[in-house]
Protein backbone atom coordinates (compact mmCIF):
# COMPACT_ATOMS: atom_id res chain seq x y z
CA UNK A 1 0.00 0.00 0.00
CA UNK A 2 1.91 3.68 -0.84
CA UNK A 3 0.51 6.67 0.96
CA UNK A 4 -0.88 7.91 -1.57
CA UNK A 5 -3.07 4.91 -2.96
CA UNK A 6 -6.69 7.00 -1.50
CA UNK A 7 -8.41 9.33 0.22
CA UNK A 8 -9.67 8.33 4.18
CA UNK A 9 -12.51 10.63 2.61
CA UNK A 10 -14.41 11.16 -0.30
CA UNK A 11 -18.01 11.62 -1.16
CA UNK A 12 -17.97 7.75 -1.25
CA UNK A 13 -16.56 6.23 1.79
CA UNK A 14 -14.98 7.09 4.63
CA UNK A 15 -11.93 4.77 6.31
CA UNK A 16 -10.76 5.45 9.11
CA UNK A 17 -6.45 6.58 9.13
CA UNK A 18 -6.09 3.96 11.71
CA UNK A 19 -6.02 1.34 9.07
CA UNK A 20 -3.24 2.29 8.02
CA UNK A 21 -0.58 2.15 10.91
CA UNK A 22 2.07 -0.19 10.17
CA UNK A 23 1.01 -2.89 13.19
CA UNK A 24 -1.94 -3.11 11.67
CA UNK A 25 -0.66 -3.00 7.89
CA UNK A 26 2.46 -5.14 8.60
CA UNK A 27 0.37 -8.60 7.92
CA UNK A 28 -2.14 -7.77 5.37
CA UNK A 29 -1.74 -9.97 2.27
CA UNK A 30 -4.65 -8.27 0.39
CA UNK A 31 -5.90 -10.17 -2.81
CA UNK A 32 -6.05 -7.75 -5.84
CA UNK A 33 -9.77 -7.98 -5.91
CA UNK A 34 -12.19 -8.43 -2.87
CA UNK A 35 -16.10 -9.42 -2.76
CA UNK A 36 -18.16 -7.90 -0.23
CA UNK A 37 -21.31 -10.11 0.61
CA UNK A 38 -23.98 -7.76 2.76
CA UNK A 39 -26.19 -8.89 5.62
CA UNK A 40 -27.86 -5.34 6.77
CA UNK A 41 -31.35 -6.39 5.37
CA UNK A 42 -31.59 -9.64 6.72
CA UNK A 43 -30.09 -8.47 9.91
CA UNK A 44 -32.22 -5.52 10.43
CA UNK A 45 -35.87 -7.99 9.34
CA UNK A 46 -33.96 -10.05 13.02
CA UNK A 47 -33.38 -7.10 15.23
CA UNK A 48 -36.41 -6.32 17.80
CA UNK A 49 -38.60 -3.67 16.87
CA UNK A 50 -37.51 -2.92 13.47
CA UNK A 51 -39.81 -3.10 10.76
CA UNK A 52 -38.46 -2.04 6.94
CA UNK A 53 -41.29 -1.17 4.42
CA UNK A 54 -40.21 -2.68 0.92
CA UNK A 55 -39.04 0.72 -0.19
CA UNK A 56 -37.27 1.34 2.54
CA UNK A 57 -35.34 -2.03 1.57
CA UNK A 58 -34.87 -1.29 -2.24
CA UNK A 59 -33.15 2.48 -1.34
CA UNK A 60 -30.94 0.05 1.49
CA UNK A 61 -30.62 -2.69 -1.60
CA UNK A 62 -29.97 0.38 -4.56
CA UNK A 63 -27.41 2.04 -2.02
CA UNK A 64 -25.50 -1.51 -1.73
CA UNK A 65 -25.23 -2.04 -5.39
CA UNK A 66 -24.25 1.32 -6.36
CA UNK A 67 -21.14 0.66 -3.81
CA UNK A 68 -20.24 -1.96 -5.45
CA UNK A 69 -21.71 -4.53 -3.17
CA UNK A 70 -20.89 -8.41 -5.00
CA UNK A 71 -23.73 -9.88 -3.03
CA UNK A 72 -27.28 -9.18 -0.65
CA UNK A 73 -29.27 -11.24 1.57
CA UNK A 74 -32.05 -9.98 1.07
CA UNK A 75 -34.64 -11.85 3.05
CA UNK A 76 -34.78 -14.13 6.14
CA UNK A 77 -35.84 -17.60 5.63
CA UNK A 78 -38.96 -17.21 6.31
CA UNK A 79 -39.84 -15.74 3.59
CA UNK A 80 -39.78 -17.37 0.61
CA UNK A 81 -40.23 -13.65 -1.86
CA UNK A 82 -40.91 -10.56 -0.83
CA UNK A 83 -41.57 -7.40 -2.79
CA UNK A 84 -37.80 -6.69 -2.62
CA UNK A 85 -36.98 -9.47 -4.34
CA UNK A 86 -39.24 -8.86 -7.13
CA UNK A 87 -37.85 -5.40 -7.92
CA UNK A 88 -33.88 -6.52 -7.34
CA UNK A 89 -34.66 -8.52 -10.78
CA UNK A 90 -35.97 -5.59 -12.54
CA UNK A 91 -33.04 -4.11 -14.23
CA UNK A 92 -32.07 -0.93 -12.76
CA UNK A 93 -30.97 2.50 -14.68
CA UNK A 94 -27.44 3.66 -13.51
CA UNK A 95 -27.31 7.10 -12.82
């Protein structure tokens, strides 16, 4: 990693400069391309007292995949489709 490789902030992402201390850095062996897999919508359908309404999911789902985001679970198990799912296979229009 050089110094000057990116920004701790950007209009995208924020990471924090502690990252990049050299007893943290001194092990990495970072692959040159990593997959992020996303739980927040399954994990917030599991957390007491929160209830999404299916837009509230797509803008959460939209925000995801306009990261970048390789993967989403989208559901819990106990549902077998949702309204989320059914708009996640409409093709989207990239902005």
């Amino acid at each position: 990693m050089s110094d000057g490789a990116f920004s701790t902030l950007t209009d995208q992402y924020w990471v924090t400069e502690l990252n990049r201390l050299p007893e943290v850095t001194r092990e990495f062996e970072l692959p040159a391309r990593v997959r992020v897999h996303d739980v927040t919508l399954r994990e917030a359908e599991q957390a007491p007292h929160v209830v999404l309404r299916p837009e509230e999911k797509l803008r959460i789902y939209e925000a995801l995949d306009d990261m970048g985001v390789y993967s989403v679970d989208t559901t819990t198990a106990c549902f077998a489709e949702d309204a989320l799912v059914g708009a996640i296979r409409r093709p989207r229009s990239r902005k």
